[in-house]
PDB file of N, CA and C in Angstrom:
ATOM      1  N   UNK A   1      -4.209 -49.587   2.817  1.00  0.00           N
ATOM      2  CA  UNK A   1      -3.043 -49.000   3.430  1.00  0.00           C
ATOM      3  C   UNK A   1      -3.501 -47.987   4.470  1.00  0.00           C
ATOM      4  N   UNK A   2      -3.304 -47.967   5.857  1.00  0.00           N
ATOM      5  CA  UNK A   2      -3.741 -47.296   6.518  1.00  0.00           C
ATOM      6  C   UNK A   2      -2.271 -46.021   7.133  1.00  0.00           C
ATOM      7  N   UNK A   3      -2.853 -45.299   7.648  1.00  0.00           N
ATOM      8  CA  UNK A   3      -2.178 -43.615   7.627  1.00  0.00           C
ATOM      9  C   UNK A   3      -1.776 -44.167   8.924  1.00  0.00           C
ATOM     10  N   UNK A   4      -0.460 -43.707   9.012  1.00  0.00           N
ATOM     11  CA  UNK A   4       0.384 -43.334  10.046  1.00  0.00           C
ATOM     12  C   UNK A   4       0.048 -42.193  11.203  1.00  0.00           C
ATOM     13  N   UNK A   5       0.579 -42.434  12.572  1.00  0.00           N
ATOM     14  CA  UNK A   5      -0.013 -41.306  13.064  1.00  0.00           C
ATOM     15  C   UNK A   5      -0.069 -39.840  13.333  1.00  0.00           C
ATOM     16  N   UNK A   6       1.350 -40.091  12.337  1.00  0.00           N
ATOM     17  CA  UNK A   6       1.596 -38.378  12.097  1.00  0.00           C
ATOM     18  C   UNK A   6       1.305 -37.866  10.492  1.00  0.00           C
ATOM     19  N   UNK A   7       0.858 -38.705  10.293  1.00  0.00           N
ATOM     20  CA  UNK A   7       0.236 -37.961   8.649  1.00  0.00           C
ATOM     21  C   UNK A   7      -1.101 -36.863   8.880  1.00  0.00           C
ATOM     22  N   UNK A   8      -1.147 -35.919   8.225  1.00  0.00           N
ATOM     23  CA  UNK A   8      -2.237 -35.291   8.103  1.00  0.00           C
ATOM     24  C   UNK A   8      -3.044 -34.625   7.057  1.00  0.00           C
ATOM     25  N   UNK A   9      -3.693 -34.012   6.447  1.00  0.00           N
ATOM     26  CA  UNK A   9      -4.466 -33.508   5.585  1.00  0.00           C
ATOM     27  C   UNK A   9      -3.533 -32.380   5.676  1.00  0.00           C
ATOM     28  N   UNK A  10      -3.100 -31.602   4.713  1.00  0.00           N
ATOM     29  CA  UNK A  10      -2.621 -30.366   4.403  1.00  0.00           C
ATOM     30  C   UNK A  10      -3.394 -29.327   4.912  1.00  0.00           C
ATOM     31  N   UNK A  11      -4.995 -29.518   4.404  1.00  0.00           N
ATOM     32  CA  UNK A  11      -5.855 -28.111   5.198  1.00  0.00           C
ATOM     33  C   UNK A  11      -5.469 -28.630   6.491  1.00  0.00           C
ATOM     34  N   UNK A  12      -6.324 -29.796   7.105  1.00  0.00           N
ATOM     35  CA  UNK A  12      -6.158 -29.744   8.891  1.00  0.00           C
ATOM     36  C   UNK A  12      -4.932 -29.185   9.356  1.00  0.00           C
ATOM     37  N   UNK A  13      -3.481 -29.474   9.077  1.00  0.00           N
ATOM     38  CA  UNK A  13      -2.194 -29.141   9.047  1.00  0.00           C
ATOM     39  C   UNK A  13      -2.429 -27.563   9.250  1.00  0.00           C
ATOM     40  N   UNK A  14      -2.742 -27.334   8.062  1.00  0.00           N
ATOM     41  CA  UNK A  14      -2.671 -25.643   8.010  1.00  0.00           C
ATOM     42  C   UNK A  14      -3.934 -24.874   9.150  1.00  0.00           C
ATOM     43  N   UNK A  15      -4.859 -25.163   9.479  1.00  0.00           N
ATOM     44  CA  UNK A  15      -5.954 -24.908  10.153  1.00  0.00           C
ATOM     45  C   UNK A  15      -5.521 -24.967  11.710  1.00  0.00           C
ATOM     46  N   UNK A  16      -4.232 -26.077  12.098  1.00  0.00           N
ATOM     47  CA  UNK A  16      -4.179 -25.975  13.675  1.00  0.00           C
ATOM     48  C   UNK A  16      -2.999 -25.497  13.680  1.00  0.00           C
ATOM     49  N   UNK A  17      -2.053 -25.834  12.141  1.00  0.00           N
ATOM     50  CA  UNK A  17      -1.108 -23.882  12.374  1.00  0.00           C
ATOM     51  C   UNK A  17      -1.255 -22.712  12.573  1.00  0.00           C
ATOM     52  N   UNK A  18      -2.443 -22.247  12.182  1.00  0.00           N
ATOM     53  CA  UNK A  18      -3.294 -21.047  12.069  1.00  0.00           C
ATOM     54  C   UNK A  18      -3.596 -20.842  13.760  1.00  0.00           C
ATOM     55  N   UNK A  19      -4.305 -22.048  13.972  1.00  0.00           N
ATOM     56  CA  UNK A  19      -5.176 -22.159  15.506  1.00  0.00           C
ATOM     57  C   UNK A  19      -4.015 -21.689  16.587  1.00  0.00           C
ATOM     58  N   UNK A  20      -2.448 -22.681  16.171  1.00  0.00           N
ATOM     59  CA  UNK A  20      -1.250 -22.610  17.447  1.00  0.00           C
ATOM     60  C   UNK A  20      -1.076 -21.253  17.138  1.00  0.00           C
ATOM     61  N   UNK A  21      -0.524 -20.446  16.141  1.00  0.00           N
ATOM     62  CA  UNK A  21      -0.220 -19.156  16.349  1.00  0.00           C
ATOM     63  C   UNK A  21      -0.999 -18.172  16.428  1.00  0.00           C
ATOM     64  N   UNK A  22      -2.369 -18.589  16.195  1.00  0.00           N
ATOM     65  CA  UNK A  22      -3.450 -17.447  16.917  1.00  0.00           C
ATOM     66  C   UNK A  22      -3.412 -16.520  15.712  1.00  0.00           C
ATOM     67  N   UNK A  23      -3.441 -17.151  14.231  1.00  0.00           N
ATOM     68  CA  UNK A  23      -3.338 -16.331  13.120  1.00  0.00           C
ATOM     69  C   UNK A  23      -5.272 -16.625  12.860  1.00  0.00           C
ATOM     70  N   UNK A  24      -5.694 -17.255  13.101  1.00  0.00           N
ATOM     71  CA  UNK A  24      -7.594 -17.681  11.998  1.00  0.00           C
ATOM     72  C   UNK A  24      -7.737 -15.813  12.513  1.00  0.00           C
ATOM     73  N   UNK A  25      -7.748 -14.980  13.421  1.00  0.00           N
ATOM     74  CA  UNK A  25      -8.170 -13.466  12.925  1.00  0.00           C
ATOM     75  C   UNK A  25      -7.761 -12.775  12.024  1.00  0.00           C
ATOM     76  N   UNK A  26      -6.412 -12.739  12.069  1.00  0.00           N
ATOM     77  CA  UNK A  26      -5.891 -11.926  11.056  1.00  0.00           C
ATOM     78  C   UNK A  26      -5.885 -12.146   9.870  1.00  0.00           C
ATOM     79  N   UNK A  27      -6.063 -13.640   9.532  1.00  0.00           N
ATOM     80  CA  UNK A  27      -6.486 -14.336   8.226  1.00  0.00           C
ATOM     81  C   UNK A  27      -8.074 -14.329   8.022  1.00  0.00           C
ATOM     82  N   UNK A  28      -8.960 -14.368   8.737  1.00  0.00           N
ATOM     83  CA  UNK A  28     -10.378 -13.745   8.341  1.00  0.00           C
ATOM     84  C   UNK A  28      -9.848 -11.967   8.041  1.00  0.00           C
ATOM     85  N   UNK A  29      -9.311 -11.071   8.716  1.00  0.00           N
ATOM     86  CA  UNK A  29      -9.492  -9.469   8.554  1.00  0.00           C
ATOM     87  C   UNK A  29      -9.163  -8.757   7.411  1.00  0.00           C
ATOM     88  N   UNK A  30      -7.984  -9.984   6.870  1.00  0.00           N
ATOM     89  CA  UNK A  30      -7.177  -9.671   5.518  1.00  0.00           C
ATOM     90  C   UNK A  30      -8.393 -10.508   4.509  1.00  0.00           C
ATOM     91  N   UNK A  31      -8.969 -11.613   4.965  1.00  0.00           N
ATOM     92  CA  UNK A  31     -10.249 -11.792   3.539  1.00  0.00           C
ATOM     93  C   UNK A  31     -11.361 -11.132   3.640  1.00  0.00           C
ATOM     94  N   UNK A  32     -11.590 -10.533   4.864  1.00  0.00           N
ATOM     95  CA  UNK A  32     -12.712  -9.500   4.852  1.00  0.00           C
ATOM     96  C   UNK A  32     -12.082  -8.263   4.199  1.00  0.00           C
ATOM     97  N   UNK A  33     -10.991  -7.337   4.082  1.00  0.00           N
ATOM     98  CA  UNK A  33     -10.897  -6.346   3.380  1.00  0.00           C
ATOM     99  C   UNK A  33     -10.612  -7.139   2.581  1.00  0.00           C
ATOM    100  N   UNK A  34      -9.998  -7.815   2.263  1.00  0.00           N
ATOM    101  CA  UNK A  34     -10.325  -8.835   0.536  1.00  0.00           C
ATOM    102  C   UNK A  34     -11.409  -8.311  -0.258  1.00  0.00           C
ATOM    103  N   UNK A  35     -12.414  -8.593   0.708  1.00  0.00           N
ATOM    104  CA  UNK A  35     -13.513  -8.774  -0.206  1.00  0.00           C
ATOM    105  C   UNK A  35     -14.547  -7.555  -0.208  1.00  0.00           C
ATOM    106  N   UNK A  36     -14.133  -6.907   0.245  1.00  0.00           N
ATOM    107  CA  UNK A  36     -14.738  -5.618   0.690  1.00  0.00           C
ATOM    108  C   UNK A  36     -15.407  -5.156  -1.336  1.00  0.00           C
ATOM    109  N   UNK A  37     -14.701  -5.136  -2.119  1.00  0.00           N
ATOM    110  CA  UNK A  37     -14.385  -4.461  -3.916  1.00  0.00           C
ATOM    111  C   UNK A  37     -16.265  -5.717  -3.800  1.00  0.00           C
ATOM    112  N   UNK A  38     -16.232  -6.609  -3.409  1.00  0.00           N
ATOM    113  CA  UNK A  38     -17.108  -8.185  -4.090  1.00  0.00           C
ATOM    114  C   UNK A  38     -18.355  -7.143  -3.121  1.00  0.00           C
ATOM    115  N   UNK A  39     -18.276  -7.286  -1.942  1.00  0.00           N
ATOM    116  CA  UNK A  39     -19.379  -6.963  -1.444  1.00  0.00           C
ATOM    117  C   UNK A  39     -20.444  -5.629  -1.888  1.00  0.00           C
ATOM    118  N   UNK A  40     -19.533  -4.570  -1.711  1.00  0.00           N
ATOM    119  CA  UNK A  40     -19.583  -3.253  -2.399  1.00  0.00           C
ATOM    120  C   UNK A  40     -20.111  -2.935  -3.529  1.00  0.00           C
ATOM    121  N   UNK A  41     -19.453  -3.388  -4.159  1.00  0.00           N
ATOM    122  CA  UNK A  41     -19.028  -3.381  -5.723  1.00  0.00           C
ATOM    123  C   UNK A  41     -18.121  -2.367  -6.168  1.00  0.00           C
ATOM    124  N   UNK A  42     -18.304  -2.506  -7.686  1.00  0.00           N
ATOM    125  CA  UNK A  42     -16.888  -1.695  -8.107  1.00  0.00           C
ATOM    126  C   UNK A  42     -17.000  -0.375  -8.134  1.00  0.00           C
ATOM    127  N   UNK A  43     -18.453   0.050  -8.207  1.00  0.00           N
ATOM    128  CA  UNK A  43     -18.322   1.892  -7.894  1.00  0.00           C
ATOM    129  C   UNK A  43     -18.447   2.154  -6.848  1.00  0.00           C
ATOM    130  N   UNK A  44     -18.489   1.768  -6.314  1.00  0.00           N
ATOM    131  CA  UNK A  44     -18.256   2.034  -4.310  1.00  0.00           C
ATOM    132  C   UNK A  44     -16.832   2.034  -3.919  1.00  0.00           C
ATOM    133  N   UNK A  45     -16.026   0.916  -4.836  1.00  0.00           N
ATOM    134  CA  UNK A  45     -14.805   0.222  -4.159  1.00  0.00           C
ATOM    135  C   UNK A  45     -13.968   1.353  -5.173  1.00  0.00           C
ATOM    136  N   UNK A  46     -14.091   2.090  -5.785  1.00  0.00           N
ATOM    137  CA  UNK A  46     -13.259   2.730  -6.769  1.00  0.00           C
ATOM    138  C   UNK A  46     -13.342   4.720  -5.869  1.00  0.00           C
ATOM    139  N   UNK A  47     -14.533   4.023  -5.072  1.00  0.00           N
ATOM    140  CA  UNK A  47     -14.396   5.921  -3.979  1.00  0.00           C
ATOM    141  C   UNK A  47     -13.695   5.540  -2.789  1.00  0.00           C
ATOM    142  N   UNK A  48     -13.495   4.522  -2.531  1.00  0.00           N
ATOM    143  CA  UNK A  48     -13.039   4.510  -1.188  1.00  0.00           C
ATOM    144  C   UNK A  48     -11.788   3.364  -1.272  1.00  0.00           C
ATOM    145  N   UNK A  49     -10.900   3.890  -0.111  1.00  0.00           N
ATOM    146  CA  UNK A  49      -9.774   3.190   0.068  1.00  0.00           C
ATOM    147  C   UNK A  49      -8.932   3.587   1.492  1.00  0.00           C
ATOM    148  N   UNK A  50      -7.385   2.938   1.559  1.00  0.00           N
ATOM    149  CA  UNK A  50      -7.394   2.869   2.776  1.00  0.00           C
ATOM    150  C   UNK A  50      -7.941   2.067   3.638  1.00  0.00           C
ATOM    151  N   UNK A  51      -8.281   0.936   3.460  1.00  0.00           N
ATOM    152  CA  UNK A  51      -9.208  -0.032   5.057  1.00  0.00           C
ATOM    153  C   UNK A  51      -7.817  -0.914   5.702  1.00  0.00           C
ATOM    154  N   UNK A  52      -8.533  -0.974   6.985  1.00  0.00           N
ATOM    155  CA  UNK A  52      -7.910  -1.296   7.778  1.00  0.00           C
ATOM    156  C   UNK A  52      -8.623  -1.712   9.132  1.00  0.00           C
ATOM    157  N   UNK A  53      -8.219  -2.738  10.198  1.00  0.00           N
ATOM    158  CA  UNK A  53      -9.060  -2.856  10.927  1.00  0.00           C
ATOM    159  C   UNK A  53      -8.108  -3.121  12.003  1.00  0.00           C
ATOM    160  N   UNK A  54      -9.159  -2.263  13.379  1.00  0.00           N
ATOM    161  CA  UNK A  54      -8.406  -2.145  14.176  1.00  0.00           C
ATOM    162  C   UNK A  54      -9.355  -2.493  15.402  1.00  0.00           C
ATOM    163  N   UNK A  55      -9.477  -3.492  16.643  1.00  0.00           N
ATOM    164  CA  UNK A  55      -9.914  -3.185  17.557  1.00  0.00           C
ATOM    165  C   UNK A  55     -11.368  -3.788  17.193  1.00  0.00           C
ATOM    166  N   UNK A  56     -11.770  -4.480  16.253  1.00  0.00           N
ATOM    167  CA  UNK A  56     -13.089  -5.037  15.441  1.00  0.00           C
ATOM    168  C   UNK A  56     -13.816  -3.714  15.077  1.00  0.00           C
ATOM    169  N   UNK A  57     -12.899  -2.528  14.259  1.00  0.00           N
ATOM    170  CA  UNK A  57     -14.055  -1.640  13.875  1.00  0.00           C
ATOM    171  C   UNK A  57     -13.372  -1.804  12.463  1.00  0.00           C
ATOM    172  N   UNK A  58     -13.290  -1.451  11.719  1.00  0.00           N
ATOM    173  CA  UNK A  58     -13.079  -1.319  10.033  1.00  0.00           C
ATOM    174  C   UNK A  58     -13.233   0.120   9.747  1.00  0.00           C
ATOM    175  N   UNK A  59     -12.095   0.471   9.273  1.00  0.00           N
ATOM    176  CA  UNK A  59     -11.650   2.059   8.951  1.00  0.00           C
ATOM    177  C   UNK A  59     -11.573   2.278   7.620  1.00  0.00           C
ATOM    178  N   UNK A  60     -12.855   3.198   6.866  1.00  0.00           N
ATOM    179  CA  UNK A  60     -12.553   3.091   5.605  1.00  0.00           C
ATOM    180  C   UNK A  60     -12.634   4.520   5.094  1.00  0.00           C
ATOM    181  N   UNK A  61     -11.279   5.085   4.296  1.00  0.00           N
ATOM    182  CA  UNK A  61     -11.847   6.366   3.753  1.00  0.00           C
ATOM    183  C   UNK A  61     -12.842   6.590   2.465  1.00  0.00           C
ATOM    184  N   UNK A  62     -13.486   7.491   2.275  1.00  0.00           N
ATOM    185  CA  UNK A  62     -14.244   7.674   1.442  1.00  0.00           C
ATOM    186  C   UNK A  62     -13.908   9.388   0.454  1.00  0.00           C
ATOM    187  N   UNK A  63     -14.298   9.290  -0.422  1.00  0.00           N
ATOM    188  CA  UNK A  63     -13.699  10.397  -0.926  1.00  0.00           C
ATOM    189  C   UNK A  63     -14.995  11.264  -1.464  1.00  0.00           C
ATOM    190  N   UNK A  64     -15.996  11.102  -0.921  1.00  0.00           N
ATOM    191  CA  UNK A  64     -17.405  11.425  -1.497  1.00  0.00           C
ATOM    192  C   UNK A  64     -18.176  11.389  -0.279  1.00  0.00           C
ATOM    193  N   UNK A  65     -18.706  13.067   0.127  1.00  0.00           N
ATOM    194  CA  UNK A  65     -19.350  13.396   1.685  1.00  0.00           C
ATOM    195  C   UNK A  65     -20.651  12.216   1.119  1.00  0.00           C
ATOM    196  N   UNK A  66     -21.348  12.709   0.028  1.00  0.00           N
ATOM    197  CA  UNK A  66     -22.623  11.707  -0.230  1.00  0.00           C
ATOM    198  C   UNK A  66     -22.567  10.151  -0.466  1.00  0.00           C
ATOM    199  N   UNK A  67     -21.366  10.040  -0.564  1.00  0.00           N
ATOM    200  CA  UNK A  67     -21.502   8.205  -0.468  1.00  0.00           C
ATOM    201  C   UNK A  67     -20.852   7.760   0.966  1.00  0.00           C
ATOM    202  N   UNK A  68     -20.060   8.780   1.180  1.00  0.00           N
ATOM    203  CA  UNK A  68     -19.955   8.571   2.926  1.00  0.00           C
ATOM    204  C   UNK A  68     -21.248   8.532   4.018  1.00  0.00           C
ATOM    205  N   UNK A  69     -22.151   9.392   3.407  1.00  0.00           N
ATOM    206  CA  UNK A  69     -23.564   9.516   3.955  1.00  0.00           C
ATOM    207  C   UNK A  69     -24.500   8.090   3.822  1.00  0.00           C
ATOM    208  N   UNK A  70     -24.398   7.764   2.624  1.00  0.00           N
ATOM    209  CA  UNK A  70     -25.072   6.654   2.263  1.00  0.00           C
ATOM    210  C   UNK A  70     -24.652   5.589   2.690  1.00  0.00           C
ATOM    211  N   UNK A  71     -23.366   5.540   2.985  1.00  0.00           N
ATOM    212  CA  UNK A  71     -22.955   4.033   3.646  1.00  0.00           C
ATOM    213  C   UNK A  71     -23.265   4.139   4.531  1.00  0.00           C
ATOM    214  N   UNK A  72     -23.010   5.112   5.501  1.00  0.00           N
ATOM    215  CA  UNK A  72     -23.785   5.296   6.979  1.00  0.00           C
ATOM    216  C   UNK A  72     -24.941   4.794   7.293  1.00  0.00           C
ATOM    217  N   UNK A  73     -25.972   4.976   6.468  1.00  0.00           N
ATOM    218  CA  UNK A  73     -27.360   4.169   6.572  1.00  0.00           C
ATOM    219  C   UNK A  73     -27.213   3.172   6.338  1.00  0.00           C
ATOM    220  N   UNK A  74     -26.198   2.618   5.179  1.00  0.00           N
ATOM    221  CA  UNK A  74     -26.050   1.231   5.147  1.00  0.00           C
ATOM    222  C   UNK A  74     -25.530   0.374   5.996  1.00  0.00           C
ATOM    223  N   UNK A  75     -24.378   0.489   7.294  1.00  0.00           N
ATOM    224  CA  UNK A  75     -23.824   0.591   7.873  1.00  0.00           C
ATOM    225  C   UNK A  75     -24.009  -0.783   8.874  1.00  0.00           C
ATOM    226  N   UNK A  76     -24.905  -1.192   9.291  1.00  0.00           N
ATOM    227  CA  UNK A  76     -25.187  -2.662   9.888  1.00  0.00           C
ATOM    228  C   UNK A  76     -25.399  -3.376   8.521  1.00  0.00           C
ATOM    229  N   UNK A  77     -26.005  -3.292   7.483  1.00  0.00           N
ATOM    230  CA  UNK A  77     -26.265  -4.210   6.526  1.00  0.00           C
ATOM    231  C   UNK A  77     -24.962  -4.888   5.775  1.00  0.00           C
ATOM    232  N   UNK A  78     -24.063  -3.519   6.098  1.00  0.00           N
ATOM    233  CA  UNK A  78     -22.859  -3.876   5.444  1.00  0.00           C
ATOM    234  C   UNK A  78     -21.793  -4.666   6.073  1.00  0.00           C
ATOM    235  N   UNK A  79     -21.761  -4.253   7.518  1.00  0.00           N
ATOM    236  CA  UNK A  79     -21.321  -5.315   8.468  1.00  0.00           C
ATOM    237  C   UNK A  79     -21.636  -6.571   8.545  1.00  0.00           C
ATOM    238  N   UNK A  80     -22.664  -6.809   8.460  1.00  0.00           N
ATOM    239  CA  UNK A  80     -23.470  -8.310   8.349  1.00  0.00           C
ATOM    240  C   UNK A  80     -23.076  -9.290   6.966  1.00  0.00           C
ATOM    241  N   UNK A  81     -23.246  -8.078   6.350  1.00  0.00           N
ATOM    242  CA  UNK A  81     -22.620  -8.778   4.903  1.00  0.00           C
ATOM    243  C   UNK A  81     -20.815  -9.290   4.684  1.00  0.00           C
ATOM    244  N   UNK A  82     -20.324  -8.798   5.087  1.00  0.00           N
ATOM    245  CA  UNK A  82     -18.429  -8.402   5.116  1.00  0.00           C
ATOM    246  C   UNK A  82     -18.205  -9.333   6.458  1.00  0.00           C
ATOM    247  N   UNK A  83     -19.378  -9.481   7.231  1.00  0.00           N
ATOM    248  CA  UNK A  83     -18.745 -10.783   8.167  1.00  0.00           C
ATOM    249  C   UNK A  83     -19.384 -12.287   7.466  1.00  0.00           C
ATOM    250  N   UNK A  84     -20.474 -12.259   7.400  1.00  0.00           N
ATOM    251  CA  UNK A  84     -20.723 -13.247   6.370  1.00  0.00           C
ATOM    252  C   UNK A  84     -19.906 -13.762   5.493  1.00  0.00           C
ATOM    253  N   UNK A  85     -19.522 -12.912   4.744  1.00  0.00           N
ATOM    254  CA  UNK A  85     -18.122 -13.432   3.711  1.00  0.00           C
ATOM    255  C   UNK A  85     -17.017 -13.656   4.174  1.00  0.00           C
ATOM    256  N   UNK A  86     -16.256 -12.951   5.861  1.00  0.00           N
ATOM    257  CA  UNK A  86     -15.537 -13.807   5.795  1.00  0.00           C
ATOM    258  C   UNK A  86     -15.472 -14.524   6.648  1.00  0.00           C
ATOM    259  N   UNK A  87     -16.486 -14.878   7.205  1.00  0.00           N
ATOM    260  CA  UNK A  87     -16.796 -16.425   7.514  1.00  0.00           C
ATOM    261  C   UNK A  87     -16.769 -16.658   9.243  1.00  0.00           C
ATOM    262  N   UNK A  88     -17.316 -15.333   9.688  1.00  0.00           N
ATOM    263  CA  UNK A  88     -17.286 -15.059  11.127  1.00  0.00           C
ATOM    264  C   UNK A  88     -17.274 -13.701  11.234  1.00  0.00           C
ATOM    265  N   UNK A  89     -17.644 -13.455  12.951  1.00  0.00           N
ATOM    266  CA  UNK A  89     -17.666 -12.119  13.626  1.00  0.00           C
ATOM    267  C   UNK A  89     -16.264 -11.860  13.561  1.00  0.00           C
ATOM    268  N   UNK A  90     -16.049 -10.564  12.384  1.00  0.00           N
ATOM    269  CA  UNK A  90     -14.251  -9.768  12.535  1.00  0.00           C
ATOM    270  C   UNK A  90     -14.970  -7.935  12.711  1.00  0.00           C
ATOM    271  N   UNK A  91     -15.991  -7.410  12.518  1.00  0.00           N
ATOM    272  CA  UNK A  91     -15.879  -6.456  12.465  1.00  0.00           C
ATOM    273  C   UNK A  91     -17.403  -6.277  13.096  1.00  0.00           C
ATOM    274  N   UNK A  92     -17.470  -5.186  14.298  1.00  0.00           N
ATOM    275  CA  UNK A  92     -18.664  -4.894  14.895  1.00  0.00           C
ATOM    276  C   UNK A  92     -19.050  -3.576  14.607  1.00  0.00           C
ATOM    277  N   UNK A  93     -17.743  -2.519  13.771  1.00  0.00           N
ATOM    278  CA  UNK A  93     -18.535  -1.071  13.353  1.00  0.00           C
ATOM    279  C   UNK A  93     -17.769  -0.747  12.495  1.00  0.00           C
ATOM    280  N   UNK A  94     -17.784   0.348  11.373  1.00  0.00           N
ATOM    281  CA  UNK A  94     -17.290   0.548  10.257  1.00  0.00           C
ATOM    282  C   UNK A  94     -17.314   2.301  10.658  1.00  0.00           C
ATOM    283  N   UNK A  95     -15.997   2.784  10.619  1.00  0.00           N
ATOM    284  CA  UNK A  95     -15.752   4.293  10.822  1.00  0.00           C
ATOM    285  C   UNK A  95     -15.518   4.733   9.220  1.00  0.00           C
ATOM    286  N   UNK A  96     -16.426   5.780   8.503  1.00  0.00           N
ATOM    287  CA  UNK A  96     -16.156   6.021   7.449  1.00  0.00           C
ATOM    288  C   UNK A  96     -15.582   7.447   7.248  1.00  0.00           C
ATOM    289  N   UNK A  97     -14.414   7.973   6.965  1.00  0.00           N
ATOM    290  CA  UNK A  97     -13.493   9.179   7.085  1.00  0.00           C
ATOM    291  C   UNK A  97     -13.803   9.731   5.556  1.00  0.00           C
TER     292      UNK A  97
END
């Protein structure tokens, strides 16, 4: 039985809905702070909150001058990692408040 020419795969469907309304960023930015708790982990993700991304930087408060310090050094590693996961370039700097 062969497919008609308007049948499609549900993902493809959903993937060039995404593509027409120019949503695949905002749907990577929302699984990158998704996953922000996975990357981190949970005592990192339990000091800080508030993210948000604006402009490809990632705004995160921190509630601890010394783990605010420490992410700072971490700061490209962590970028690299948080775009990795979500699955492309969404964030080029991380402002930690």
């Amino acid at each position: 039985m062969g497919r008609d020419s308007n049948e499609f795969k549900l993902g493809d469907a959903l993937k060039q809905m995404l593509k027409t309304y120019k949503l695949e960023g905002r749907m990577k930015e929302t699984h990158l702070i998704n996953s922000w708790g996975k990357v981190v982990g949970r005592m990192i993700d339990q000091h800080t909150s508030n993210l948000y991304i604006k402009n490809k930087t990632l705004f995160v408060r921190v509630d601890s001058a010394a783990l605010r310090n420490e992410l700072a050094y971490a700061k490209t590693k962590l970028i690299n990692a948080l775009n990795k996961e979500a699955g492309g370039e969404v964030i080029v700097d991380i402002v930690l408040r």
